[in-house]
Protein backbone atom coordinates (compact mmCIF):
# COMPACT_ATOMS: atom_id res chain seq x y z
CA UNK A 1 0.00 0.00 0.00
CA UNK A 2 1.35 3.46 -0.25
CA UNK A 3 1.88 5.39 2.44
CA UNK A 4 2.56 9.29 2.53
CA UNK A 5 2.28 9.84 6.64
CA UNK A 6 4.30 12.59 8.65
CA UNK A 7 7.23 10.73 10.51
CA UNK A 8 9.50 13.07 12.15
CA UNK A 9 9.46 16.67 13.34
CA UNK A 10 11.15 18.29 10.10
CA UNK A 11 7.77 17.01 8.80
CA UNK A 12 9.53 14.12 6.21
CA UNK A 13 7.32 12.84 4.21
CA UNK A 14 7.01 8.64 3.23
CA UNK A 15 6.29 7.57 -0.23
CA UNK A 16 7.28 3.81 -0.39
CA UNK A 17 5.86 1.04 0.43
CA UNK A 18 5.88 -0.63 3.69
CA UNK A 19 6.40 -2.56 5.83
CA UNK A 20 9.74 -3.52 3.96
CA UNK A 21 11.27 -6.50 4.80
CA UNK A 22 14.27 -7.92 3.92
CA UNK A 23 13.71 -11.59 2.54
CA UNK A 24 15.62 -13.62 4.99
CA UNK A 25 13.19 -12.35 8.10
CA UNK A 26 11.35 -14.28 9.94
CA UNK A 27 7.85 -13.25 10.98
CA UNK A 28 6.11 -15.90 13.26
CA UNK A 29 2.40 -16.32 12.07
CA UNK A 30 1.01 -15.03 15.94
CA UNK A 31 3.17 -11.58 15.64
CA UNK A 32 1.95 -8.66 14.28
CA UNK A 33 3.89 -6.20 11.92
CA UNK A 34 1.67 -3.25 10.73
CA UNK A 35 2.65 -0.27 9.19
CA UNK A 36 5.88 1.92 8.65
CA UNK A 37 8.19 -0.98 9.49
CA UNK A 38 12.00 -2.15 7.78
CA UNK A 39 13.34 -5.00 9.13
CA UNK A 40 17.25 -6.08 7.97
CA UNK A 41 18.47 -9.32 7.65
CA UNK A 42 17.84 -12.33 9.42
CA UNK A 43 15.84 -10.17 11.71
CA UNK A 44 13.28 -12.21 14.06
CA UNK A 45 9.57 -11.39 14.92
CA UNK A 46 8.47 -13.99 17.58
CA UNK A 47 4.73 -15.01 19.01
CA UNK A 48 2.08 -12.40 20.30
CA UNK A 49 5.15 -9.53 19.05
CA UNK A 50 3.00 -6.46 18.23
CA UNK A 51 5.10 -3.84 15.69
CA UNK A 52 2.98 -1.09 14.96
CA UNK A 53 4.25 1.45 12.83
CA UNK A 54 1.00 3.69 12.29
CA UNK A 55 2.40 7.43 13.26
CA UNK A 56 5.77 6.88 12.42
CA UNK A 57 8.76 4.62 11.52
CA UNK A 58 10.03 1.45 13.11
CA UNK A 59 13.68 0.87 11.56
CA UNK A 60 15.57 -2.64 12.79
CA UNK A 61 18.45 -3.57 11.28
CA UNK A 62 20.13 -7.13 10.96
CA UNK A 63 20.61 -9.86 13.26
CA UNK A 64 18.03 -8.52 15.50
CA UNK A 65 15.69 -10.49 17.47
CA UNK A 66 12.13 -9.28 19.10
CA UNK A 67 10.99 -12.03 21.78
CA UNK A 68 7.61 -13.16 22.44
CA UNK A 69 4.94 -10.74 23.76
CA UNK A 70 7.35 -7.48 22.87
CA UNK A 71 4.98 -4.02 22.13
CA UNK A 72 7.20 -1.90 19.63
CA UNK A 73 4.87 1.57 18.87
CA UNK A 74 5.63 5.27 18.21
CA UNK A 75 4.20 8.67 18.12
CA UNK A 76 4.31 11.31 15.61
CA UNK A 77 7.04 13.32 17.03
CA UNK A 78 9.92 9.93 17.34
CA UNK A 79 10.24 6.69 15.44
CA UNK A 80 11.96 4.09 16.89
CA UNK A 81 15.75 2.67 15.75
CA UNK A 82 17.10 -0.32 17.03
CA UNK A 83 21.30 -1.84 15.75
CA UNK A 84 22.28 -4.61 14.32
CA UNK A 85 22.47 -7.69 16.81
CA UNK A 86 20.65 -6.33 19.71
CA UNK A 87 18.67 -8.64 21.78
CA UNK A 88 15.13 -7.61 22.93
CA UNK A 89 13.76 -9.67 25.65
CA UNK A 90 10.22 -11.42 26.23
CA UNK A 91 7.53 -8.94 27.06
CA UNK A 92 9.41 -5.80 26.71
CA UNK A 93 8.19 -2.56 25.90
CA UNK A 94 9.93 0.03 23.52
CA UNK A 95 8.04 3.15 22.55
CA UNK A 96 9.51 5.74 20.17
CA UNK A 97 13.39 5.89 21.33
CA UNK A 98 16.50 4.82 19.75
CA UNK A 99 18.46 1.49 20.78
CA UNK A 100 22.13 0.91 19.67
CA UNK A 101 23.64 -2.01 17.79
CA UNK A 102 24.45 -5.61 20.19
CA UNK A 103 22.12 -3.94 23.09
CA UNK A 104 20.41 -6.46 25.75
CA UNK A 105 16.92 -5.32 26.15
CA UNK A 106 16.08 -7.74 29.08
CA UNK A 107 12.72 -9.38 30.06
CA UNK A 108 9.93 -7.01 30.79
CA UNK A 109 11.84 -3.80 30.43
CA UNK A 110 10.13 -0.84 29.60
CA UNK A 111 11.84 2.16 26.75
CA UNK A 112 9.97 5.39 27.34
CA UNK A 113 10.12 7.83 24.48
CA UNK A 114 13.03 9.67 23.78
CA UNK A 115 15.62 7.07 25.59
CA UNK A 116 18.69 6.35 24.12
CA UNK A 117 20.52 3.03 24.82
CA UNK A 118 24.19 3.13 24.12
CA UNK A 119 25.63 1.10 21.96
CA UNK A 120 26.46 -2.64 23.72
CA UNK A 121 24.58 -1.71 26.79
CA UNK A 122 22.69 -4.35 28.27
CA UNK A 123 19.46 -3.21 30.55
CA UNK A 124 18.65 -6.12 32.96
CA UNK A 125 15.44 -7.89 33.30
CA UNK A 126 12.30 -5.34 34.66
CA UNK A 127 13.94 -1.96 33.97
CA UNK A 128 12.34 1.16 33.20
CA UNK A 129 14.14 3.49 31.19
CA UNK A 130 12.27 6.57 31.47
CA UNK A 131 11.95 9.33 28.86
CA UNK A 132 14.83 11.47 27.80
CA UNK A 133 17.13 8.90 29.52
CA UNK A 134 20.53 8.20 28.07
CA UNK A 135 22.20 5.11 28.77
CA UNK A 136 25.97 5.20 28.32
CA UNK A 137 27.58 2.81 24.93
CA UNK A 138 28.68 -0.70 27.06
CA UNK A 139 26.76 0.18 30.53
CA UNK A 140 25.58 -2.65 32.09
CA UNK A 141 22.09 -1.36 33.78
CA UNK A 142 20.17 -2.99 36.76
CA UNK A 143 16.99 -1.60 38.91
CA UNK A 144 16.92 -2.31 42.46
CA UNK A 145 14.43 -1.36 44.83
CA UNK A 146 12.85 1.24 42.24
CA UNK A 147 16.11 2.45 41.70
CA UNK A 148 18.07 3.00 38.23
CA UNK A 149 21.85 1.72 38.87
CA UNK A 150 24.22 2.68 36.11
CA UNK A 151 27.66 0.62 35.76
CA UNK A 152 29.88 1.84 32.82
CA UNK A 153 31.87 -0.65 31.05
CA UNK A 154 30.46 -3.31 32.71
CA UNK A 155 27.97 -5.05 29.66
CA UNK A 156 29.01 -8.40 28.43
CA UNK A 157 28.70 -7.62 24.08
CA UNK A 158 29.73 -11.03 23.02
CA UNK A 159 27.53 -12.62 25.21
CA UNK A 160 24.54 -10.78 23.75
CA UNK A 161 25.90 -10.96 20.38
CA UNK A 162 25.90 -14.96 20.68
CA UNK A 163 22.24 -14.54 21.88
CA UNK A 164 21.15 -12.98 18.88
CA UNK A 165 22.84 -15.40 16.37
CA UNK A 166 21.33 -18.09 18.39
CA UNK A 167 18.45 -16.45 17.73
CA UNK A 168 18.98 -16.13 13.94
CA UNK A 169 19.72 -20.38 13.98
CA UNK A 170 16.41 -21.17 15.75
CA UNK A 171 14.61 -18.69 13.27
CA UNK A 172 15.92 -21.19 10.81
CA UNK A 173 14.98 -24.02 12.52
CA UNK A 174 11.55 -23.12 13.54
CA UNK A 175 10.57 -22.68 9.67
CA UNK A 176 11.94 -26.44 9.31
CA UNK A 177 10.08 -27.59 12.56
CA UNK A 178 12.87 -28.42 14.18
CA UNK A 179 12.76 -28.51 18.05
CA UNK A 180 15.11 -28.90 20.77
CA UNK A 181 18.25 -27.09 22.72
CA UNK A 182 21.46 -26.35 20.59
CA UNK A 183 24.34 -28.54 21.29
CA UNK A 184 27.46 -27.07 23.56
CA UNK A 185 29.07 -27.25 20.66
CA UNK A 186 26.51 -24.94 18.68
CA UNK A 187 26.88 -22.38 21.51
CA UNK A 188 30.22 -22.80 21.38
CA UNK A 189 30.70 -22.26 18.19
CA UNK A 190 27.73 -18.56 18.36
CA UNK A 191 29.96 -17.34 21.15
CA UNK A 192 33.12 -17.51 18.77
CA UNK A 193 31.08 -15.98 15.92
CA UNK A 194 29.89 -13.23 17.72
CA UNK A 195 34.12 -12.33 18.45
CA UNK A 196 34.11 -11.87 14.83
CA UNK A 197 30.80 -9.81 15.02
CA UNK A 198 32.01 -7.88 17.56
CA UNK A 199 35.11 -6.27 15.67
CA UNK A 200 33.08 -5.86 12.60
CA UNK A 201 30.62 -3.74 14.87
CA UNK A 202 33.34 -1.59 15.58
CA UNK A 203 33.51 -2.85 19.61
């Protein structure tokens, strides 16, 4: 369908079609994609995922997965951006911020509007990352007792990079209907992939 829609303040306009996504996704039949939506390569969309790109654009790039029961929206003043390789958790909520490349969006975390998540950061299971907030690149975030604690340098990349290319292997396997836990030696062998991820990312 084509779209012409407002999608950031300098009032841009969008005349393509969307969503647009690249041919090696995979979209699980229960999520939902809707909208002004590009997914990259070998990006994952997992059961009861909601994207919903109706006021303004949702841009994921490659390796990327988005875990069951995840709510990605927007508003018309921010879209949302999310790198290469970052990991977003079951049930999390991201709403019109930006999200680096090999981030660790853990379970249940919630992305208020206007956030930005350094790149390699990880943000631990049940945070809340409130608007305007800016998470430092490699920060390793935890909340405790309602309380945001910060600690720079202290986010394990290659860890979540081997969590998304595990991710990118089961995508594979689910469209084959193949079940059951990798192999050490499968893990193994993400965990020394994502080294060779990591420099290409730049870390």
């Amino acid at each position: 369908m084509n779209m012409k829609k407002t999608v950031t303040k300098e009032k841009a306009s969008v005349k393509v079609k969307h969503p647009i996504i690249h041919r090696s996704c995979f979209i699980h039949p229960a999520a939902t994609v809707i909208g002004l939506v590009e997914l990259g390569e070998n990006t994952s969309i997992w059961p009861g995922a909601v994207l919903r790109g109706d006021s303004n654009l949702i841009i994921l790039g490659k390796g990327i997965n988005i875990q069951d029961n995840c709510t990605l929206h927007v508003d018309s003043q921010r879209g949302i951006s999310i790198g290469d390789f970052t990991l977003v958790g079951h049930q999390a909520m991201i709403h019109s911020c930006k999200i680096g490349k090999a981030c660790l969006i853990g379970i249940g975390s919630i992305i208020l509007e206007g956030a930005e998540i350094g790149d390699g950061a990880m943000i631990t299971a049940g945070c809340l990352i409130r608007g305007g907030t800016k998470i430092p690149a490699g920060a390793m975030v935890i909340q405790k007792n309602g309380e945001l604690k910060i600690y720079e340098n202290k986010a394990r990349v290659q860890v979540t990079i081997a969590g998304s290319i595990g991710y990118i292997d089961m995508a594979k396997r689910c469209r084959k209907k193949i079940w059951g836990p990798h192999t050490i030696d499968e893990e193994r062998a993400f965990y020394e992939e994502a080294g060779v991820v990591m420099k290409e990312l730049g870390f």
